[in-house]
N, C-alpha and C. Protein backbone atom coordinates (compact mmCIF):
# COMPACT_ATOMS: atom_id res chain seq x y z
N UNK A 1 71.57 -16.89 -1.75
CA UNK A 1 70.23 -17.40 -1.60
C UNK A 1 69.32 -16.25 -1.16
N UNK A 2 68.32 -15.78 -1.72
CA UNK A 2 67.48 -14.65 -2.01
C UNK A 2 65.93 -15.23 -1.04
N UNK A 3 66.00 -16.86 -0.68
CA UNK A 3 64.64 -17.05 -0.26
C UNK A 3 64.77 -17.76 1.33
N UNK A 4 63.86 -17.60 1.87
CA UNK A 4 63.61 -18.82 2.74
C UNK A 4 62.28 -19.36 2.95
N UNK A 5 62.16 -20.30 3.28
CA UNK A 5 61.00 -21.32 2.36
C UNK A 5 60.78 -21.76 3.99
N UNK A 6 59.54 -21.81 4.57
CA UNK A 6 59.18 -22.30 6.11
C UNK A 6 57.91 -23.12 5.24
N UNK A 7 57.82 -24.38 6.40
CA UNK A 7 56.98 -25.37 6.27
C UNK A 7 56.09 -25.27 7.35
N UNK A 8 54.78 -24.50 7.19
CA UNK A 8 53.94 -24.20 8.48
C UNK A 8 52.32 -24.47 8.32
N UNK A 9 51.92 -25.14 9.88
CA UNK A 9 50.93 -25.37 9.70
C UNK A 9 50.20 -23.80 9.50
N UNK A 10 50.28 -23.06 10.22
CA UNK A 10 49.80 -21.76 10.29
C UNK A 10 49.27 -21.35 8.64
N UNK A 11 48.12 -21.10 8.54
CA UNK A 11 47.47 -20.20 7.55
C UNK A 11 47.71 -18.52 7.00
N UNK A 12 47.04 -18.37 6.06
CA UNK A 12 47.05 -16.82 6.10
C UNK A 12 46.61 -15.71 7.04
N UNK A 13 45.58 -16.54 8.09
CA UNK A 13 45.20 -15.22 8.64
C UNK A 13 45.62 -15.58 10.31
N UNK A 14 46.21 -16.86 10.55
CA UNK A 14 47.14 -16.51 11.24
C UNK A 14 48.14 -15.75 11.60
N UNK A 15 48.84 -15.80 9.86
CA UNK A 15 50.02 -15.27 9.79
C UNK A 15 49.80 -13.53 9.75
N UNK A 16 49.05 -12.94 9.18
CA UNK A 16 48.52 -11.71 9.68
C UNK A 16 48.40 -11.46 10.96
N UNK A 17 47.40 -12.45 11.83
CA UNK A 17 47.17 -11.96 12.93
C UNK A 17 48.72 -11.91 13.97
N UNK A 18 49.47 -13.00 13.58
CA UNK A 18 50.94 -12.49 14.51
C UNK A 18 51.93 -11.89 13.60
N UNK A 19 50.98 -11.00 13.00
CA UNK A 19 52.45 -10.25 12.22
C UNK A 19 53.61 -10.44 11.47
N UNK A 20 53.22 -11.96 11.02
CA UNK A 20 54.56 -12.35 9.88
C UNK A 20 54.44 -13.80 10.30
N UNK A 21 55.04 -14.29 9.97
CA UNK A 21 55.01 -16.29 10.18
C UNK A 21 56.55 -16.44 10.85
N UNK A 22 56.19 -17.01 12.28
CA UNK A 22 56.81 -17.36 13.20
C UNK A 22 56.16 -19.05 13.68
N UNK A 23 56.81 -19.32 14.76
CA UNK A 23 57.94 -19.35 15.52
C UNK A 23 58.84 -19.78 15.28
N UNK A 24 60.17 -19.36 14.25
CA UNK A 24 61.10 -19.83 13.70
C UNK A 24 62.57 -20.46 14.31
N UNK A 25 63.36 -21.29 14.51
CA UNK A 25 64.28 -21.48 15.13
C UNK A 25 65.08 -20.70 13.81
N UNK A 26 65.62 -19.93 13.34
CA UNK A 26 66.00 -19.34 12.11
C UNK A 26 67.40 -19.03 12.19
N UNK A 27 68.66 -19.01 11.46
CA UNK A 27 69.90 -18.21 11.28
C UNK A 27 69.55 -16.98 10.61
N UNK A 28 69.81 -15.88 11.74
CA UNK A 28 69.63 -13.98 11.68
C UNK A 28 70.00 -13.72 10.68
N UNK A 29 71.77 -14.32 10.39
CA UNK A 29 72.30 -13.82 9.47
C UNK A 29 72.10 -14.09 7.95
N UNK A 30 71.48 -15.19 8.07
CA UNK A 30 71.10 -15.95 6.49
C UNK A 30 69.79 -15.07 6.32
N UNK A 31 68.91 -15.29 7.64
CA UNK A 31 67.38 -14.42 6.81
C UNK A 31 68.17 -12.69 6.52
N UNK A 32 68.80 -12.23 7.41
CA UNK A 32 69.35 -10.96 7.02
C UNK A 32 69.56 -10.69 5.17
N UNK A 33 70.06 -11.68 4.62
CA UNK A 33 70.32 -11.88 3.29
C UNK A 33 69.13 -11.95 2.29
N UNK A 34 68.02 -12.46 3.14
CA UNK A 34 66.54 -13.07 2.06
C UNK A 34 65.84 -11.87 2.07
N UNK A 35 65.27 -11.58 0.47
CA UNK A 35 64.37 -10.54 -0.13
C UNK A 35 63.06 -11.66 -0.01
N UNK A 36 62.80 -12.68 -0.05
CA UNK A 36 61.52 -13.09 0.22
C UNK A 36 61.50 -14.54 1.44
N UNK A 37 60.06 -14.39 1.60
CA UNK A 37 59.66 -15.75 2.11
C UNK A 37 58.37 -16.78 1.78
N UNK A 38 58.74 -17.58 1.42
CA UNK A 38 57.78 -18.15 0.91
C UNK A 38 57.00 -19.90 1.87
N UNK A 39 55.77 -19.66 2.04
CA UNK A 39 55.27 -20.42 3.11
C UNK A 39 54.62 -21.83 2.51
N UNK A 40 54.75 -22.64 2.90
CA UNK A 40 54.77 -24.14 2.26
C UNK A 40 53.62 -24.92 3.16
N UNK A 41 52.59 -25.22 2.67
CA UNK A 41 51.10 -25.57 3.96
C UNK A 41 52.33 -27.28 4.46
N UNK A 42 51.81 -27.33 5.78
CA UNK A 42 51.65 -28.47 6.42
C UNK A 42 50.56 -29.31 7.04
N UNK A 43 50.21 -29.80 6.03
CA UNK A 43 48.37 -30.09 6.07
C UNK A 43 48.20 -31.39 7.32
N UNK A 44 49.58 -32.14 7.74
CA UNK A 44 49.36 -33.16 8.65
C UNK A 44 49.52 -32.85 9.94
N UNK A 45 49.58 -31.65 10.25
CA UNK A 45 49.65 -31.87 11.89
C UNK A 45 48.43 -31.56 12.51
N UNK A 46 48.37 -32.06 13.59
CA UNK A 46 46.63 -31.87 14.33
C UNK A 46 46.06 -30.92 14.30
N UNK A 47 46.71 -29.51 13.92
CA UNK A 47 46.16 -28.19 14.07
C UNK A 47 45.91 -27.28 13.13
N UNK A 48 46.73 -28.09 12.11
CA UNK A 48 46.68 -27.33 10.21
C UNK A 48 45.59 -27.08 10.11
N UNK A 49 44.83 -25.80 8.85
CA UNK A 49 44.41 -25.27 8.85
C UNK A 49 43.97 -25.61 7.46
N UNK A 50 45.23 -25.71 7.00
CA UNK A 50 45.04 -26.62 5.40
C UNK A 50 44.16 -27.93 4.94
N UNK A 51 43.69 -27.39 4.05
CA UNK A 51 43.00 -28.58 3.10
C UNK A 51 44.26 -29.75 3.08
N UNK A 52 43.58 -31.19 2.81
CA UNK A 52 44.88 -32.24 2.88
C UNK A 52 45.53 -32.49 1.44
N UNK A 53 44.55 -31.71 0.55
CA UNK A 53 44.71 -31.81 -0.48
C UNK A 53 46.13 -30.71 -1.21
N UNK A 54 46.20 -29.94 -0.29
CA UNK A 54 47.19 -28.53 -0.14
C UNK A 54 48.40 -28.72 0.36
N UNK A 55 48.26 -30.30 1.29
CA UNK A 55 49.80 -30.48 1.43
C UNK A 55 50.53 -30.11 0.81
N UNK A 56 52.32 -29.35 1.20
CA UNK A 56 53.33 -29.47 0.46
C UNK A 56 53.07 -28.70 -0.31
N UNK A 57 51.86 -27.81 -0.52
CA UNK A 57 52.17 -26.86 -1.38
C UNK A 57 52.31 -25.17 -1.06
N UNK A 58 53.17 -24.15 -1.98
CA UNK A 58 53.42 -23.35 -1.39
C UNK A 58 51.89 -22.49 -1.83
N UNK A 59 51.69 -21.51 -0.82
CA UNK A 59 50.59 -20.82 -0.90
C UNK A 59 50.59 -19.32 -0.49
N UNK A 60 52.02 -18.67 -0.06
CA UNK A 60 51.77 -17.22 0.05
C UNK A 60 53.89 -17.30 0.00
N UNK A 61 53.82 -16.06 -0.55
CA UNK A 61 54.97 -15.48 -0.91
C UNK A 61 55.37 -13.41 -0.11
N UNK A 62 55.88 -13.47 0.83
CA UNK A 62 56.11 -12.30 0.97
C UNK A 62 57.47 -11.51 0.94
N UNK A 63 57.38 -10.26 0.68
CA UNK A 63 58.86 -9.49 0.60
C UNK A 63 59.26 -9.04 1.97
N UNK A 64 60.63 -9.76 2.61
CA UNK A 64 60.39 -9.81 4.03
C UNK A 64 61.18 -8.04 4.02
N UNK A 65 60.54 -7.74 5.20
CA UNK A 65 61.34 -6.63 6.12
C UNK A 65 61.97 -6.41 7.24
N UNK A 66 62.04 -7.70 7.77
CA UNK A 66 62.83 -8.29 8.96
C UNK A 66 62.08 -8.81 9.80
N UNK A 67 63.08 -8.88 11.11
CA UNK A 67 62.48 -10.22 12.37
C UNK A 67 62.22 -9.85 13.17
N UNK A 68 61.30 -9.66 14.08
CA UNK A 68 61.39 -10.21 15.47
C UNK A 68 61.57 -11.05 16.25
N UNK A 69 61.93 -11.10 17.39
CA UNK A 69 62.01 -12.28 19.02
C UNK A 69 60.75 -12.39 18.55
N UNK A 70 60.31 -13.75 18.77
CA UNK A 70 58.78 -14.18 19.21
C UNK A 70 58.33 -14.05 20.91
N UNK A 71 57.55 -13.17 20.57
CA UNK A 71 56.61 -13.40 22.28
C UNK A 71 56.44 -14.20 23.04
N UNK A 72 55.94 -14.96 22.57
CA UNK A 72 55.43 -16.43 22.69
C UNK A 72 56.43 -16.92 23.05
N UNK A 73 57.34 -17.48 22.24
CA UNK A 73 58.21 -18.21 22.21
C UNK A 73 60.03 -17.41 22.27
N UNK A 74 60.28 -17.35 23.44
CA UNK A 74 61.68 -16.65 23.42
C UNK A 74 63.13 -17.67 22.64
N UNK A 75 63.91 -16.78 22.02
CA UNK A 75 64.77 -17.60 21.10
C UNK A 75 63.80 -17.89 20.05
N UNK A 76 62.66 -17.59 19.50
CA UNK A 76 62.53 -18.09 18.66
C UNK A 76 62.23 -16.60 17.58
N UNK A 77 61.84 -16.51 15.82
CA UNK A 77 61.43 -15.30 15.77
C UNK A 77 60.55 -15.50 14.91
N UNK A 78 59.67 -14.41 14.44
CA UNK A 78 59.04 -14.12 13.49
C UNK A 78 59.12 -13.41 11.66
N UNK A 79 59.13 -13.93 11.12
CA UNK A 79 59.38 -13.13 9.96
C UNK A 79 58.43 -12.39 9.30
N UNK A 80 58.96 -10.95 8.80
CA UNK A 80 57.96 -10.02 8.84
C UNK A 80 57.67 -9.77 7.31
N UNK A 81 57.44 -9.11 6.92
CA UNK A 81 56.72 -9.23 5.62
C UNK A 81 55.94 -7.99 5.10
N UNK A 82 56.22 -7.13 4.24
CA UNK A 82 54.88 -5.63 4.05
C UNK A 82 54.48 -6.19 3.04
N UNK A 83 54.91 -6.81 1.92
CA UNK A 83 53.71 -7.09 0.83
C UNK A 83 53.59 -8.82 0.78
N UNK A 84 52.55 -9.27 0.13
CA UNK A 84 52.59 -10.49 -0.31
C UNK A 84 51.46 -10.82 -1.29
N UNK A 85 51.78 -12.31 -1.74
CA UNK A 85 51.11 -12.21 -3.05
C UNK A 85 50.84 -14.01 -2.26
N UNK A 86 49.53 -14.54 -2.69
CA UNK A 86 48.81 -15.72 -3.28
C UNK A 86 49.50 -16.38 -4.02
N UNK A 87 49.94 -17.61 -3.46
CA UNK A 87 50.18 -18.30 -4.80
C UNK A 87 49.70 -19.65 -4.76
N UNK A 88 50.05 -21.07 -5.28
CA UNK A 88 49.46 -22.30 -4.90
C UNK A 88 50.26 -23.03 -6.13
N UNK A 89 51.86 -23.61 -5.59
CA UNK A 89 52.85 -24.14 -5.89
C UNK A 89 52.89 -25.45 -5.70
N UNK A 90 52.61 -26.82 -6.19
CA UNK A 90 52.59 -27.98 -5.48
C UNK A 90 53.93 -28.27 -5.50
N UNK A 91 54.34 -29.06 -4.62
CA UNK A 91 54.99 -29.97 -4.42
C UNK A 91 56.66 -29.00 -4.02
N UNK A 92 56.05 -27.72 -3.52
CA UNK A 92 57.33 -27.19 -2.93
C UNK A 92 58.01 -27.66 -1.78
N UNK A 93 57.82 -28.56 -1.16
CA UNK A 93 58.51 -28.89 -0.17
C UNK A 93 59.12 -30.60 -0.23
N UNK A 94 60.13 -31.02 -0.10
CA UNK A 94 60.73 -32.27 -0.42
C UNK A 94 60.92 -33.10 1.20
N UNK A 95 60.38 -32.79 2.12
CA UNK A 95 60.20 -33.48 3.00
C UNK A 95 61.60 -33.71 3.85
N UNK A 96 61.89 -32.28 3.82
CA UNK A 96 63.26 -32.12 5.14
C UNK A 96 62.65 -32.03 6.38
N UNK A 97 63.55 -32.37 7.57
CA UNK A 97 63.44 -32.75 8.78
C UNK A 97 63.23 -31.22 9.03
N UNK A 98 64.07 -30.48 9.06
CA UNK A 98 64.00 -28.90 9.22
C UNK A 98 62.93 -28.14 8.49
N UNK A 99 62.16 -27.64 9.23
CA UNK A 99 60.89 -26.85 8.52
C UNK A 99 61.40 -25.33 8.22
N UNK A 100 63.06 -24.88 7.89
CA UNK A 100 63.09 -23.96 7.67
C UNK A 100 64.51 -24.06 6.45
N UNK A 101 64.66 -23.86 5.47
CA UNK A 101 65.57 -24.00 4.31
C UNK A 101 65.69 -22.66 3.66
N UNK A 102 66.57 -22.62 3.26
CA UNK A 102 67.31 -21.52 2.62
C UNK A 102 67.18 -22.01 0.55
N UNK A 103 66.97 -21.04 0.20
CA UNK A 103 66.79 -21.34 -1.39
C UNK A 103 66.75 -20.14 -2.00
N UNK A 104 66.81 -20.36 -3.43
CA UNK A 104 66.97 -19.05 -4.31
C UNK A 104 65.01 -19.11 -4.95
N UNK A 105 64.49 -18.15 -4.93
CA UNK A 105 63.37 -17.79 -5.77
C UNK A 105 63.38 -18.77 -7.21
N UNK A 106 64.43 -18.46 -7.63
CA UNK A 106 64.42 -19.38 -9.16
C UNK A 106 64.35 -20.80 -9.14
N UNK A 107 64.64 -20.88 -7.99
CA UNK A 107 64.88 -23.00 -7.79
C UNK A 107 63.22 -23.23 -7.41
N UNK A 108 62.17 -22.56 -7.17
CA UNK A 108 60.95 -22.78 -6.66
C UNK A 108 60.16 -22.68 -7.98
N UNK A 109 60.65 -22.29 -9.48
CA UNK A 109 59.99 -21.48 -10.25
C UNK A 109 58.78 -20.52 -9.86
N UNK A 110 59.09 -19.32 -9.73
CA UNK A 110 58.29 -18.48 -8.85
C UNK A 110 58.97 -17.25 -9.37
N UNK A 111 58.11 -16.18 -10.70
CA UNK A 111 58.58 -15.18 -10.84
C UNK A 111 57.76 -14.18 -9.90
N UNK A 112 58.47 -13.28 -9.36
CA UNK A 112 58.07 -12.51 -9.01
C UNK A 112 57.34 -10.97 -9.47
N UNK A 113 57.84 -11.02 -10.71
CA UNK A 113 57.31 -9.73 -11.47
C UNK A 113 55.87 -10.21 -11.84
N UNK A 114 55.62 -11.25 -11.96
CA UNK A 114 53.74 -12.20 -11.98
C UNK A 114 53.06 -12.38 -11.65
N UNK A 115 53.52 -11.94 -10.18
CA UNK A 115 52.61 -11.82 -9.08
C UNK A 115 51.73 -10.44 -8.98
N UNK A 116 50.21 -10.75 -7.92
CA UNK A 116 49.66 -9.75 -7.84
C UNK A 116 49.70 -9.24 -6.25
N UNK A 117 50.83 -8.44 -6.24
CA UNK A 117 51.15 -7.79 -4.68
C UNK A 117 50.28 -7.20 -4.36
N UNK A 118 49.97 -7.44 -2.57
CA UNK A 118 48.94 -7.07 -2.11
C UNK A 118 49.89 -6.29 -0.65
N UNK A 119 49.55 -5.41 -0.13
CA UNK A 119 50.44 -5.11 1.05
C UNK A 119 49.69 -6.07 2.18
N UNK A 120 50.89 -6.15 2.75
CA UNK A 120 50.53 -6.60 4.44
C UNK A 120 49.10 -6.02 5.34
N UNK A 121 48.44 -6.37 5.72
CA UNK A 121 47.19 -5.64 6.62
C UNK A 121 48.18 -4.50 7.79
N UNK A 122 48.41 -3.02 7.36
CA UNK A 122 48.90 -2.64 8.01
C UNK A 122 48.65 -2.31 9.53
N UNK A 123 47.31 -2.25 9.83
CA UNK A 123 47.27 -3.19 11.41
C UNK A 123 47.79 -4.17 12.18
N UNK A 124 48.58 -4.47 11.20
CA UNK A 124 49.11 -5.85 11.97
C UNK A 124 50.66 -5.62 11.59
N UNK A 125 51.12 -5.31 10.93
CA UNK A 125 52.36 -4.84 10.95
C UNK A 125 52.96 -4.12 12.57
N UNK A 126 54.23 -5.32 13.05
CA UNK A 126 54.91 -5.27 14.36
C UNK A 126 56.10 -4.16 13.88
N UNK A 127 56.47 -2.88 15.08
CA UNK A 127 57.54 -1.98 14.81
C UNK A 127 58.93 -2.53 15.31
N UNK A 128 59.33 -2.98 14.57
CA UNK A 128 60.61 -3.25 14.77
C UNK A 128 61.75 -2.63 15.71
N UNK A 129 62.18 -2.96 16.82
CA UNK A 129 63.03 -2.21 17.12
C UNK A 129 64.71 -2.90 16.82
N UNK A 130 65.06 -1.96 16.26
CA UNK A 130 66.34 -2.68 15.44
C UNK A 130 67.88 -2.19 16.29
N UNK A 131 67.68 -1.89 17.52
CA UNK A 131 68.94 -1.38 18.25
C UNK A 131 69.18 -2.47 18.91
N UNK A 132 70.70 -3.20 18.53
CA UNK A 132 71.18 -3.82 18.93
C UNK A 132 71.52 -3.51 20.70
N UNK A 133 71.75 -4.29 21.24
CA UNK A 133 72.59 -4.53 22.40
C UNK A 133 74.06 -4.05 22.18
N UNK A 134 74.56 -3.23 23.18
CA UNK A 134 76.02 -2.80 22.94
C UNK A 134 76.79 -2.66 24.52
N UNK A 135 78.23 -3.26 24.04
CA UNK A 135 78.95 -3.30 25.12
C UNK A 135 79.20 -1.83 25.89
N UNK A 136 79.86 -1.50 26.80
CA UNK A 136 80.35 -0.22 26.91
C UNK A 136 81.22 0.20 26.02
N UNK A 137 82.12 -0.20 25.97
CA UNK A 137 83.51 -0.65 24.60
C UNK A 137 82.94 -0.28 23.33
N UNK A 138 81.90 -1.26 23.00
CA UNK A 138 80.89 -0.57 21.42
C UNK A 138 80.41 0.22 21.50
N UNK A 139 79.99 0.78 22.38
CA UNK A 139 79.74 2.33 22.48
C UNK A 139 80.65 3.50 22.42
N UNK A 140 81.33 3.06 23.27
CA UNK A 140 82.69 4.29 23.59
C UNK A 140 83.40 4.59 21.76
N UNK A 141 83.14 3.40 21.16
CA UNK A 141 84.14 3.41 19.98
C UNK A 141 83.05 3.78 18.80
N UNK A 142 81.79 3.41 19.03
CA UNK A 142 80.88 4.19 17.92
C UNK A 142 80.47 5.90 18.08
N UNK A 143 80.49 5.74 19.31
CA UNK A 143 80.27 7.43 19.55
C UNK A 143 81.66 7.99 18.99
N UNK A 144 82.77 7.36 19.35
CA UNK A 144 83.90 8.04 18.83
C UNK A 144 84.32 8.03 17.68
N UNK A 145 83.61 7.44 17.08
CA UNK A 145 83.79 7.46 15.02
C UNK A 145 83.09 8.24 14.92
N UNK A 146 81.34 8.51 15.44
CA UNK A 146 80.64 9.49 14.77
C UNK A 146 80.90 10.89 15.48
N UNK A 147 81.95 10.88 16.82
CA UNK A 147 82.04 12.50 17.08
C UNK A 147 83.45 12.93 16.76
N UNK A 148 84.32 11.94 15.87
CA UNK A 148 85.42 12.42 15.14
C UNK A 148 86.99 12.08 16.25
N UNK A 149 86.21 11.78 18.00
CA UNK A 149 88.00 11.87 18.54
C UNK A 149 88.04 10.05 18.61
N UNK A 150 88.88 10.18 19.72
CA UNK A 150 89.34 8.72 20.11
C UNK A 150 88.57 7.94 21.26
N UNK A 151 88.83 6.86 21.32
CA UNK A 151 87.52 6.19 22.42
C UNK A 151 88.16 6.76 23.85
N UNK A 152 89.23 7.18 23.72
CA UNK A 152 89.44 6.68 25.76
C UNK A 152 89.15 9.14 25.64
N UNK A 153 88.40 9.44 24.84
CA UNK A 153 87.95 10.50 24.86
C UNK A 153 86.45 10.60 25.71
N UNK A 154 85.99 9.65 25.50
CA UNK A 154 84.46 9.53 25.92
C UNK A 154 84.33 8.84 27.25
N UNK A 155 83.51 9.41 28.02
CA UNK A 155 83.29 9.15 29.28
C UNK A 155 81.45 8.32 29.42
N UNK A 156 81.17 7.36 29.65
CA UNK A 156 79.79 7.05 29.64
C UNK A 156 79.73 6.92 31.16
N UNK A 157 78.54 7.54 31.93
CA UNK A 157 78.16 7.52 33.16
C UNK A 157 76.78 6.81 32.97
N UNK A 158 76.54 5.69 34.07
CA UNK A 158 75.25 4.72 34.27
C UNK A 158 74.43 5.45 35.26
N UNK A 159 73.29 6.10 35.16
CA UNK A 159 72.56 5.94 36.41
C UNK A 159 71.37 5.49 36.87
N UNK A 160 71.13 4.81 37.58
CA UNK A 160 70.17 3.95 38.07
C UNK A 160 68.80 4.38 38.76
């Protein structure tokens, strides 16, 4: 599955202004897998932004570049995005409980070579910091693959 498809009240220039369309309860490892995301209006909640007439339909498509933690919202994240394209898809969304689904590009009919890519407002583009958390143990044993000896070779000292 190449897509993930979020059902959000949030607009376009929301989604600019926080840097990708969040606050996602999301699986890392599934979006890890998705080359796009594609955003589906939710024209009924008190705060939509959307025309009612726009319900349910999809209206922006981006090529993700990964996630962040949300600020706002801890445990939750953001999906990031450098290009995206306009679109206005009716009836992309089938009315799951979960506002976040996993799908292939082709099941949405949605070519992508048809689109007119626009980059992300690079002002608003968030820097990713992509360094995991590591045990002492994952350390001792990655330093020791990339400096060629054995782990109980490496000594890590903490100081405070």
């Amino acid at each position: 599955m190449d897509t993930v498809v979020v059902f959000t009240s949030k607009d376009i220039d929301t989604i600019f202004a926080e840097g990708g369309s969040g606050d996602w309860v999301a699986n890392k490892d599934r979006l890890a897998k998705c080359t796009y995301i594609v955003a589906v209006a939710n024209a009924h909640s008190n705060w939509s932004k959307h025309p009612q007439e726009k319900h349910a339909h999809a209206f922006i498509i981006g090529k993700i570049t990964g996630i962040f933690e949300s600020a706002s919202n801890p445990g939750r994240v953001v999906i990031q995005f450098d290009e995206y394209a306009s679109i206005d898809t009716p009836n992309a969304w089938a009315s799951q409980r979960n506002p976040v689904r996993y799908t292939d590009l082709s099941e949405l009919g949605i070519d992508p070579g048809a689109l007119d890519w626009q980059p992300f407002p690079a002002d608003k583009i968030k820097e990713i910091d992509a360094t995991k958390p590591l045990t002492i143990e994952e350390a001792k044993l990655g330093l020791a693959k990339k400096l060629g000896v054995t782990p109980d070779c490496i000594e890590i000292t903490i100081q405070a």
